[in-house]
Protein backbone atom coordinates (compact mmCIF):
# COMPACT_ATOMS: atom_id res chain seq x y z
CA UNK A 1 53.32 -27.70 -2.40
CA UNK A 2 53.09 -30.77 0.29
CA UNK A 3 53.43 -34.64 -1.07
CA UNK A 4 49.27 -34.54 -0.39
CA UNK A 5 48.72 -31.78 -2.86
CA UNK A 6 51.28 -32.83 -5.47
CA UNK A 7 49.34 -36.32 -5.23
CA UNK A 8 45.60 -35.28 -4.85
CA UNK A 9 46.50 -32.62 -8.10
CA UNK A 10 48.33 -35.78 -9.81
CA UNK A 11 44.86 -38.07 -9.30
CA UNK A 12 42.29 -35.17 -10.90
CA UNK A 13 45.14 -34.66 -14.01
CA UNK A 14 45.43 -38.42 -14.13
CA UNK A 15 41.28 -38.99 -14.28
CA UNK A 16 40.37 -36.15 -15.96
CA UNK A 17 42.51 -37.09 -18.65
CA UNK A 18 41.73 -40.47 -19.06
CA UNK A 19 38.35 -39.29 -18.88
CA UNK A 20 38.46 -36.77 -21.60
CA UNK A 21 40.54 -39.20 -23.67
CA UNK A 22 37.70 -42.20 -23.36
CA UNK A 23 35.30 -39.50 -24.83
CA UNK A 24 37.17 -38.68 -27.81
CA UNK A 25 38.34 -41.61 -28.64
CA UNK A 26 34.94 -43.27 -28.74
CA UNK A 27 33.63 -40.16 -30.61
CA UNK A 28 36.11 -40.90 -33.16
CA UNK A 29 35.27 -44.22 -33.42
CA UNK A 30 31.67 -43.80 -33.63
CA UNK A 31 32.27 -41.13 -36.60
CA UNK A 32 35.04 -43.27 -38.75
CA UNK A 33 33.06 -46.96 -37.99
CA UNK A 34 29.71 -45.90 -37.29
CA UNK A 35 29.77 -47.88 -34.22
CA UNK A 36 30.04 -46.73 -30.44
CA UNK A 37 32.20 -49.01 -27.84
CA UNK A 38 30.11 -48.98 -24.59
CA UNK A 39 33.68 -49.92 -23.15
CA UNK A 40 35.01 -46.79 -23.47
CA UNK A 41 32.05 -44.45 -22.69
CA UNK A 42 31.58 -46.26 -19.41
CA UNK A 43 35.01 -45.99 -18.72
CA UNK A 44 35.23 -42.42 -19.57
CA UNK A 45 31.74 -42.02 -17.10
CA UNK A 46 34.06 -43.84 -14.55
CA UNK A 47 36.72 -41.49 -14.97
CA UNK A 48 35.49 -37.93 -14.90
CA UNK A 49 32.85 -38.84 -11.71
CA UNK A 50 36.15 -40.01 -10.29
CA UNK A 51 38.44 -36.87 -11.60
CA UNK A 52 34.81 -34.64 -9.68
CA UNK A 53 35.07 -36.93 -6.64
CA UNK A 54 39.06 -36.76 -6.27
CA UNK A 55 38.41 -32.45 -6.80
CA UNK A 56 35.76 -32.02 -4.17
CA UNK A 57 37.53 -33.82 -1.64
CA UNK A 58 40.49 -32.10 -2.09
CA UNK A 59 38.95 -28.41 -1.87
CA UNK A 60 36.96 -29.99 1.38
CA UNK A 61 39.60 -31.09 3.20
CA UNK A 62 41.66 -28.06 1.95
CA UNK A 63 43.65 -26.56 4.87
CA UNK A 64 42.16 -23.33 5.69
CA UNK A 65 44.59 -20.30 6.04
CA UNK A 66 46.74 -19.55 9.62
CA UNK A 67 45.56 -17.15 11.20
CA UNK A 68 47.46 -15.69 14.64
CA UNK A 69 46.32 -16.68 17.95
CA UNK A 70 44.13 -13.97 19.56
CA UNK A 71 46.35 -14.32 22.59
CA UNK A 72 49.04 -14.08 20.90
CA UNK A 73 49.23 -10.69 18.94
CA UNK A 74 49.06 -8.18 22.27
CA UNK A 75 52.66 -9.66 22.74
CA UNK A 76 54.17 -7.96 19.73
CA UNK A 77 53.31 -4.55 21.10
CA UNK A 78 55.22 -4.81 24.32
C-alpha cells in the first residue's frame, strides 16, 4: 500500500468515524435529556458528506491495473 492510499484510507476511517460517533452521541443525548444538540448533528452531516467525498475521490482517481504494452509482448516469443 503507497503513502496516498494509507492516507486517503486514514481520512474516510477518520470521518466516517467521527461521523458515526456525532450521530450516536446526539441520539443518546436526545433519549437521556430529551433535548437534541444541533452542534453535533451538523457536525456529524459535516463528517459523513466528507468521509463520501474523501471515498469517491479515492476510487476515481484509483490507479487502474498495468497492463503490457501491445508492442511489447511479441518480444517474449523470440
Amino acid at each position: 500500500m503507497s503513502d496516498r492510499e494509507s492516507t486517503t484510507s486514514s481520512l474516510i476511517i477518520l470521518f466516517a468515524v467521527t461521523g458515526v460517533s456525532c450521530f450516536g452521541f446526539s441520539l443518546v443525548i436526545k433519549i437521556l435529556d430529551g433535548h437534541h444538540p444541533e452542534l453535533l448533528v451538523w457536525t456529524g452531516i459535516v463528517a459523513s458528506s466528507l468521509a463520501l467525498l474523501t471515498l469517491l475521490v479515492s476510487l476515481v482517481h484509483r490507479p487502474g491495473a498495468k497492463k503490457r504494452k501491445p508492442h511489447l509482448a511479441g518480444k517474449d516469443k523470440n
